[in-house]
Every structure is written in structure tokens, then in C-alpha cells.
C-alpha atoms as a PDB file:
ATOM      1  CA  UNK A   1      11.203  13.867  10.414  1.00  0.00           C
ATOM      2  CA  UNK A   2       9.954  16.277   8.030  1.00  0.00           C
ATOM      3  CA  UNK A   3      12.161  18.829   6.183  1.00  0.00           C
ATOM      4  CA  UNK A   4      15.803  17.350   6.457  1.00  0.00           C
ATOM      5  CA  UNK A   5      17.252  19.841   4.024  1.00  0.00           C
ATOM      6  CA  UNK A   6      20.629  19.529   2.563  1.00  0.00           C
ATOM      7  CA  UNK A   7      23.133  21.703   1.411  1.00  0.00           C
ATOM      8  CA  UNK A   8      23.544  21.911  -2.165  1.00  0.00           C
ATOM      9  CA  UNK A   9      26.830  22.783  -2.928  1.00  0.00           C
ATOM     10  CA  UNK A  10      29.390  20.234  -4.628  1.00  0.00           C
ATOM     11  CA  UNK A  11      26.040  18.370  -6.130  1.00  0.00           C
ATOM     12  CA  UNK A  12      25.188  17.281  -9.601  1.00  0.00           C
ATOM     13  CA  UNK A  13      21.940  18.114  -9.633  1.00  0.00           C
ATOM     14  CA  UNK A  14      19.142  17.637 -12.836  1.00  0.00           C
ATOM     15  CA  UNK A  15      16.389  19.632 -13.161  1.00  0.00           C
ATOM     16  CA  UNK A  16      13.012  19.318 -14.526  1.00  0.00           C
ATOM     17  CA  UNK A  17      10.179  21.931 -15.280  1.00  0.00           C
ATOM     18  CA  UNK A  18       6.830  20.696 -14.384  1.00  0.00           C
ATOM     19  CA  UNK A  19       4.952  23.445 -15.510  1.00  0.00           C
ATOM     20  CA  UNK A  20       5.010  27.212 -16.544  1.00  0.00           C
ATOM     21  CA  UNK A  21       1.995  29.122 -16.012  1.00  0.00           C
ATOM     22  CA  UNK A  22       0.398  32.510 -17.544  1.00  0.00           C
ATOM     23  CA  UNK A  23      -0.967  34.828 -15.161  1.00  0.00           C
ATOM     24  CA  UNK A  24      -2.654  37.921 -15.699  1.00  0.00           C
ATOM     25  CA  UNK A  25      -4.155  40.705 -13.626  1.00  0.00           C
ATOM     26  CA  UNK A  26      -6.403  43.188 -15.177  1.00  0.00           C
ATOM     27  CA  UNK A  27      -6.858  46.595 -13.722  1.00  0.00           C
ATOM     28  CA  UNK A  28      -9.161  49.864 -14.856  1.00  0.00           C
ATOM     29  CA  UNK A  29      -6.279  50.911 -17.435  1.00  0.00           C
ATOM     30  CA  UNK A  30      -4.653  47.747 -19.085  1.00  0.00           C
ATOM     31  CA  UNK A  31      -3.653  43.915 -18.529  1.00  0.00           C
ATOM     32  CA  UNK A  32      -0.237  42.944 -16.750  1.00  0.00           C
ATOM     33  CA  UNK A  33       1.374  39.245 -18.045  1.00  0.00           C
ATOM     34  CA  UNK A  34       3.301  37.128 -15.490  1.00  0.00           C
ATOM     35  CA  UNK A  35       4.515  33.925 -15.789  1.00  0.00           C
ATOM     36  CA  UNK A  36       4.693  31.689 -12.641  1.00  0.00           C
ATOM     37  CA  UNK A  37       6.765  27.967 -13.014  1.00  0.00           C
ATOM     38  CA  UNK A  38       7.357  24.965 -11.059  1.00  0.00           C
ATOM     39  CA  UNK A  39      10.776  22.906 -11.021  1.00  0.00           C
ATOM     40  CA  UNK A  40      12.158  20.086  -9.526  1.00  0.00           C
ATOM     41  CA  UNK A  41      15.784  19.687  -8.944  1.00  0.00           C
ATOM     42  CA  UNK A  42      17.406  16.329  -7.802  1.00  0.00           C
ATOM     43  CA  UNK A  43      20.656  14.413  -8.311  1.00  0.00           C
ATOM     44  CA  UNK A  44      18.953  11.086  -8.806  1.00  0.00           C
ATOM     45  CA  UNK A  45      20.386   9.510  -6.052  1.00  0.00           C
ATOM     46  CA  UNK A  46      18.065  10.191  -2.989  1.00  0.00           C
ATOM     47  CA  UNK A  47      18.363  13.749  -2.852  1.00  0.00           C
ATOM     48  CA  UNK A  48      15.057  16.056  -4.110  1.00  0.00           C
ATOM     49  CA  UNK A  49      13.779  19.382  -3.991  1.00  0.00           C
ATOM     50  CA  UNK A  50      11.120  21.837  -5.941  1.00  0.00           C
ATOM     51  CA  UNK A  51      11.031  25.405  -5.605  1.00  0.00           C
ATOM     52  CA  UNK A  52       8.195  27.810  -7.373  1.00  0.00           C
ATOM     53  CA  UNK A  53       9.107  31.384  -9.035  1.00  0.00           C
ATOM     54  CA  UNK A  54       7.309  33.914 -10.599  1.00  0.00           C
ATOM     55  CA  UNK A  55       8.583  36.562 -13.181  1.00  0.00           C
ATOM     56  CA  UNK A  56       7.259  38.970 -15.529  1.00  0.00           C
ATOM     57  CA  UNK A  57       9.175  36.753 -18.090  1.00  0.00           C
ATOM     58  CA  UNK A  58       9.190  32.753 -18.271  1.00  0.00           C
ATOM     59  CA  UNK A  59      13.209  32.035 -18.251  1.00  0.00           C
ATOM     60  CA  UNK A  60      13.633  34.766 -15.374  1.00  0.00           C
ATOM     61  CA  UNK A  61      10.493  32.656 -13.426  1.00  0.00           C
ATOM     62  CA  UNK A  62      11.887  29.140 -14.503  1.00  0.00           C
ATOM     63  CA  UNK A  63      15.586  30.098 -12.975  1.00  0.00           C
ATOM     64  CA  UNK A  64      14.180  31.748 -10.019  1.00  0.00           C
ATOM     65  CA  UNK A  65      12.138  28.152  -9.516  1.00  0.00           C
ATOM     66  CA  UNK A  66      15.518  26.492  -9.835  1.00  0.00           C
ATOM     67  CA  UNK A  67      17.321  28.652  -7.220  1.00  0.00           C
ATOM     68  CA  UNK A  68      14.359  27.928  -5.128  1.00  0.00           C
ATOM     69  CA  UNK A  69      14.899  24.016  -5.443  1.00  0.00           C
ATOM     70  CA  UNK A  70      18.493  23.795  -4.727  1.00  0.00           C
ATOM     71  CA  UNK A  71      17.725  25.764  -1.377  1.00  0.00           C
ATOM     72  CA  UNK A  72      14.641  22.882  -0.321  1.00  0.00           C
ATOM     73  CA  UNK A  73      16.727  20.011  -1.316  1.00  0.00           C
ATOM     74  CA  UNK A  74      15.709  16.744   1.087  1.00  0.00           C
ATOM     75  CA  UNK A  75      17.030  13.425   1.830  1.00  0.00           C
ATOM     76  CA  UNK A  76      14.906  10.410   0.160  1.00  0.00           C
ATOM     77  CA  UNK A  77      16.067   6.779   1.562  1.00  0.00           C
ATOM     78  CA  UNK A  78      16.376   4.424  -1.612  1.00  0.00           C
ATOM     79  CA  UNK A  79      16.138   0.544  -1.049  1.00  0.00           C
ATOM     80  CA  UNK A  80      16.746  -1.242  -4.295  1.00  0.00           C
ATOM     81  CA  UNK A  81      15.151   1.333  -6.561  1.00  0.00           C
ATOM     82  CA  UNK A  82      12.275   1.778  -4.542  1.00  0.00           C
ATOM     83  CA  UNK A  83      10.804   3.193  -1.230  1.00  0.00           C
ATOM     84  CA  UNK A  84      11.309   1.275   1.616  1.00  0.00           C
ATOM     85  CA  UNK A  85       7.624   1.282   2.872  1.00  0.00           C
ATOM     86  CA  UNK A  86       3.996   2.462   2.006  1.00  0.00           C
ATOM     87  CA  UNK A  87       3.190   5.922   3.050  1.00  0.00           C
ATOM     88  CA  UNK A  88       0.280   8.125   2.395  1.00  0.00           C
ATOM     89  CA  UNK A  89       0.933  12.291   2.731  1.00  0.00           C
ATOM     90  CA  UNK A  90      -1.755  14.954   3.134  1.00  0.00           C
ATOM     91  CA  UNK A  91      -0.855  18.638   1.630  1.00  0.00           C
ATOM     92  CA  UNK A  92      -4.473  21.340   1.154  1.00  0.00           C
ATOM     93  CA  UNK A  93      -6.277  19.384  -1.044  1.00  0.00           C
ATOM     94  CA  UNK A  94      -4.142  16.715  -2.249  1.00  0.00           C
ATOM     95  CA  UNK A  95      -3.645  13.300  -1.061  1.00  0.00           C
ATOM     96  CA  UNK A  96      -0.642  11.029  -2.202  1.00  0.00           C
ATOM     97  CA  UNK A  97      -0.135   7.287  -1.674  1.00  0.00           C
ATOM     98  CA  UNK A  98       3.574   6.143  -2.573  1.00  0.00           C
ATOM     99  CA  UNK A  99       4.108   2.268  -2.312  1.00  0.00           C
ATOM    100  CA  UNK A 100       7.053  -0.244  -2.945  1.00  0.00           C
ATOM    101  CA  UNK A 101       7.289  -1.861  -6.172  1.00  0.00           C
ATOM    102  CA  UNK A 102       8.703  -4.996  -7.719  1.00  0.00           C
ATOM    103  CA  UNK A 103      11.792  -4.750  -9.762  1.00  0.00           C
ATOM    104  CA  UNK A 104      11.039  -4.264 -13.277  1.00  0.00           C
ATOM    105  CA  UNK A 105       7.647  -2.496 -13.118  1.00  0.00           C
ATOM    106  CA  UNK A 106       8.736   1.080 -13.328  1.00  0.00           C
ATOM    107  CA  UNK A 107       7.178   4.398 -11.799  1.00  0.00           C
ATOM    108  CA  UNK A 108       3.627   3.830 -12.145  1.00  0.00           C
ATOM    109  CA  UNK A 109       2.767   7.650 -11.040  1.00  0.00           C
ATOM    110  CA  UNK A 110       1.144  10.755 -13.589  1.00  0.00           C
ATOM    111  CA  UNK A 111       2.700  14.613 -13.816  1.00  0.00           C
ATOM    112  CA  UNK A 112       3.866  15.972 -10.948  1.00  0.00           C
ATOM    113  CA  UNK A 113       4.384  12.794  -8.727  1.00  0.00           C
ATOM    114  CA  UNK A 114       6.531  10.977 -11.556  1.00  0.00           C
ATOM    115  CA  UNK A 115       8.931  14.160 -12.468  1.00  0.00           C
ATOM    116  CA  UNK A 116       9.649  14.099  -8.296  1.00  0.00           C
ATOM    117  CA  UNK A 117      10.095  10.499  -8.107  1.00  0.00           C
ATOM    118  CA  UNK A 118      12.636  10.721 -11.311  1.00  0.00           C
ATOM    119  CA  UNK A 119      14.449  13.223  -9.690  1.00  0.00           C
ATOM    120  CA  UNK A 120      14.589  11.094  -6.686  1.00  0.00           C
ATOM    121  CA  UNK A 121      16.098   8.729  -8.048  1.00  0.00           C
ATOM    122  CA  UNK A 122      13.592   5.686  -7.737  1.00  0.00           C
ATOM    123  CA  UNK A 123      13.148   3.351 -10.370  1.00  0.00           C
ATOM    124  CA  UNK A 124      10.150   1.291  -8.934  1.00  0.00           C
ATOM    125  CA  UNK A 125       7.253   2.366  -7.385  1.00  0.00           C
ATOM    126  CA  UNK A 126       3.463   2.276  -7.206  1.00  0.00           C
ATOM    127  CA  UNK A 127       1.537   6.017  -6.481  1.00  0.00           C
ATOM    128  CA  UNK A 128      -1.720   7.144  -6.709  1.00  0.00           C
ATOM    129  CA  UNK A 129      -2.981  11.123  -6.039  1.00  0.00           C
ATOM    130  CA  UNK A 130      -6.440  11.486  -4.733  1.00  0.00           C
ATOM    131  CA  UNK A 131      -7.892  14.433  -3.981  1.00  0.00           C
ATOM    132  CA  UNK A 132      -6.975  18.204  -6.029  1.00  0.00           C
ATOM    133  CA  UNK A 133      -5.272  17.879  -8.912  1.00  0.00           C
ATOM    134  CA  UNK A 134      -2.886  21.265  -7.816  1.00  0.00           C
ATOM    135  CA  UNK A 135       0.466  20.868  -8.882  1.00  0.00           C
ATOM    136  CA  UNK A 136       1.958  22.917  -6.268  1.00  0.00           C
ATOM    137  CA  UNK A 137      -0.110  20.741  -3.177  1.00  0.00           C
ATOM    138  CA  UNK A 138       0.922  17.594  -5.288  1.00  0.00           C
ATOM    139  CA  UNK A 139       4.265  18.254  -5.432  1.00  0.00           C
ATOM    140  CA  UNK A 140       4.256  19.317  -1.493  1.00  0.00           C
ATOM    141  CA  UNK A 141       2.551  15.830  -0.884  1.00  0.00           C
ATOM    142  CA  UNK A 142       4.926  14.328  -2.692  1.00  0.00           C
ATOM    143  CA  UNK A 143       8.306  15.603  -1.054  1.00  0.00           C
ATOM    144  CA  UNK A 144       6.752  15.514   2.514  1.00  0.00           C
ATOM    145  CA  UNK A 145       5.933  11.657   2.069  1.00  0.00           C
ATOM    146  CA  UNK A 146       8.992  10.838   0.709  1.00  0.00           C
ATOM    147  CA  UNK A 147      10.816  12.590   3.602  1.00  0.00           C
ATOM    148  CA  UNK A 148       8.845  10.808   5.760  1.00  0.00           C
ATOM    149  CA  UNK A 149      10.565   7.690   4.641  1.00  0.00           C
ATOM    150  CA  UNK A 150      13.025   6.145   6.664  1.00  0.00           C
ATOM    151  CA  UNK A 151      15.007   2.911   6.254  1.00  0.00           C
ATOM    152  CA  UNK A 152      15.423  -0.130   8.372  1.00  0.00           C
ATOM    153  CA  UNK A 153      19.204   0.762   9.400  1.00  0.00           C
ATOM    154  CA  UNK A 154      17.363   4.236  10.927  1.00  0.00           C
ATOM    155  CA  UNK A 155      14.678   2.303  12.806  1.00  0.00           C
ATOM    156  CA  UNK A 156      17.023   0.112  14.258  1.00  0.00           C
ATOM    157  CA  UNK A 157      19.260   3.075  15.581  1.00  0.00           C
ATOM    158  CA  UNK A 158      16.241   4.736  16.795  1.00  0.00           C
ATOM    159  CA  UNK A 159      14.632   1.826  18.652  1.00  0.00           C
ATOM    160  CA  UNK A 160      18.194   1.042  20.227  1.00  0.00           C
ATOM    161  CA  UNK A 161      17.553  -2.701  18.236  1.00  0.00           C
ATOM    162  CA  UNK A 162      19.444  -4.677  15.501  1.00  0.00           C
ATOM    163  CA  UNK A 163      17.943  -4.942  12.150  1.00  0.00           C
ATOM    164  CA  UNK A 164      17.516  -8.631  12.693  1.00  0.00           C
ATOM    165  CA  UNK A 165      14.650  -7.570  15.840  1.00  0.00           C
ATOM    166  CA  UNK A 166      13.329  -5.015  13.543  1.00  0.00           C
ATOM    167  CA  UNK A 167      11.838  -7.726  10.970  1.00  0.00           C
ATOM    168  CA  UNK A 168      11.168 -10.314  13.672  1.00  0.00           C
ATOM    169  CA  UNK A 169       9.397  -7.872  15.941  1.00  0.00           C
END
């Protein structure tokens, strides 16, 4: 299920910077700068994808992120803004739970999770990130729960059932 990736080309996609680091390593004679950054990239319509670079200057780290992105882009199934069912996603340290929302209450998610869920396209939903607070595992956790998704239609196909058994077991 995991890692459906997408071609990119022909796409309208948006992108958002989630964060831009300074990094520096210090040897015996002096201190070298780097900057590292984090993007997401999505065409807010069920297609997502983040990507990490790292530059010795901050635009050359934020476009390499953004190449990155377009080449991980995945496929997120959308039911009426929102997810189509609760799932939890494990990545290092950090633990996401994504959930289906009523219409009207809005992306209740913080940082990382929100900016992929934006980009996603999905107007309702419910998260909540336990565990490390690491962008890059958050982000990770984020994507590989979302692709985890799948709609009824796909279930149906898969079980070699109509939706109709699907809901009525």
C-alpha cells in the first residue's frame, strides 16, 4: 500500500516550507554554516509529497527540498473533504493519529501535520502527534498514514464485493 508515487509532470502543484534550519559544524580551524529545509509540495486535490535539502545557502536548500517533493509525490483518497477512515502511523519516534471529521470543523492538526494535510487537499479532519516532536519523522508519519488510506470503491474491488456488502458486512 505504502509509497504509490506519482509522476509529477503536467501538475499544478503548491508548495509550502515547513521549516529552514541552521546547521553548523565546527572543526580545529573555523565554523562551516549550512542550512537544511523541509517542503511540502501538493496540488490540493489528493496528491502530496515532502522532500528535505540541504545547502550551504537557504534558497539553494529550499529548491533542492522542492525538487525532492515533486519526485515523492503520493496518492491521498479524499471523501468529502476528509479521510475516509481513522488511521494511526508509526515513523522513529513519532506517532500520528489522523481521523474523519464533520463538515465545517476544519483541520484540527499543529505544524507539520496541518501544512501536509493542506497540501493534501483535506478540509476536515481530526489529528493528534504523540510521541517526538521531529519534523522530519512527523512529516514521514504523516504521508505514510495518509497513503495508507484507501476508499470504499478500492475495498470493494479488492474483496471482489459491491460497496453495498462492504457497509453491511
Amino acid at each position: 500500500m505504502y509509497e504509490r508515487r506519482i509522476k509529477y509532470t503536467g501538475l499544478e502543484l503548491k508548495e509550502k516550507l515547513v521549516g529552514v534550519t541552521r546547521v553548523c559544524k565546527v572543526t580545529k580551524g573555523r565554523r562551516y554554516f549550512s542550512f537544511s529545509a523541509i517542503v511540502i509540495k501538493g496540488n490540493e486535490n489528493g496528491i502530496v509529497g515532502y522532500g528535505f535539502g540541504k545547502s550551504k545557502e537557504a534558497p539553494d536548500a529550499i529548491y533542492k527540498a522542492g525538487e525532492q517533493a515533486k519526485r515523492n509525490l503520493c496518492k491521498v483518497y479524499i471523501s468529502n473533504g476528509t479521510v475516509p477512515h481513522e488511521q494511526e502511523s508509526k515513523y522513529g519516534g513519532a506517532h500520528i493519529l489522523i481521523k474523519p471529521a464533520s463538515d465545517g470543523t476544519g483541520i484540527i492538526a499543529g505544524g507539520p501535520i496541518r501544512a501536509v494535510l493542506e497540501a493534501a487537499g483535506l478540509r476536515n479532519v481530526l489529528s493528534k502527534s504523540k510521541g517526538s516532536s521531529n519534523h522530519h519523522n512527523v512529516i514521514k508519519a504523516t504521508i505514510k498514514a495518509l497513503s495508507y488510506m484507501r476508499d470504499v470503491y478500492i475495498i470493494a474491488k479488492q474483496r471482489g464485493i459491491t460497496t453495498k456488502q462492504v457497509y453491511n458486512g
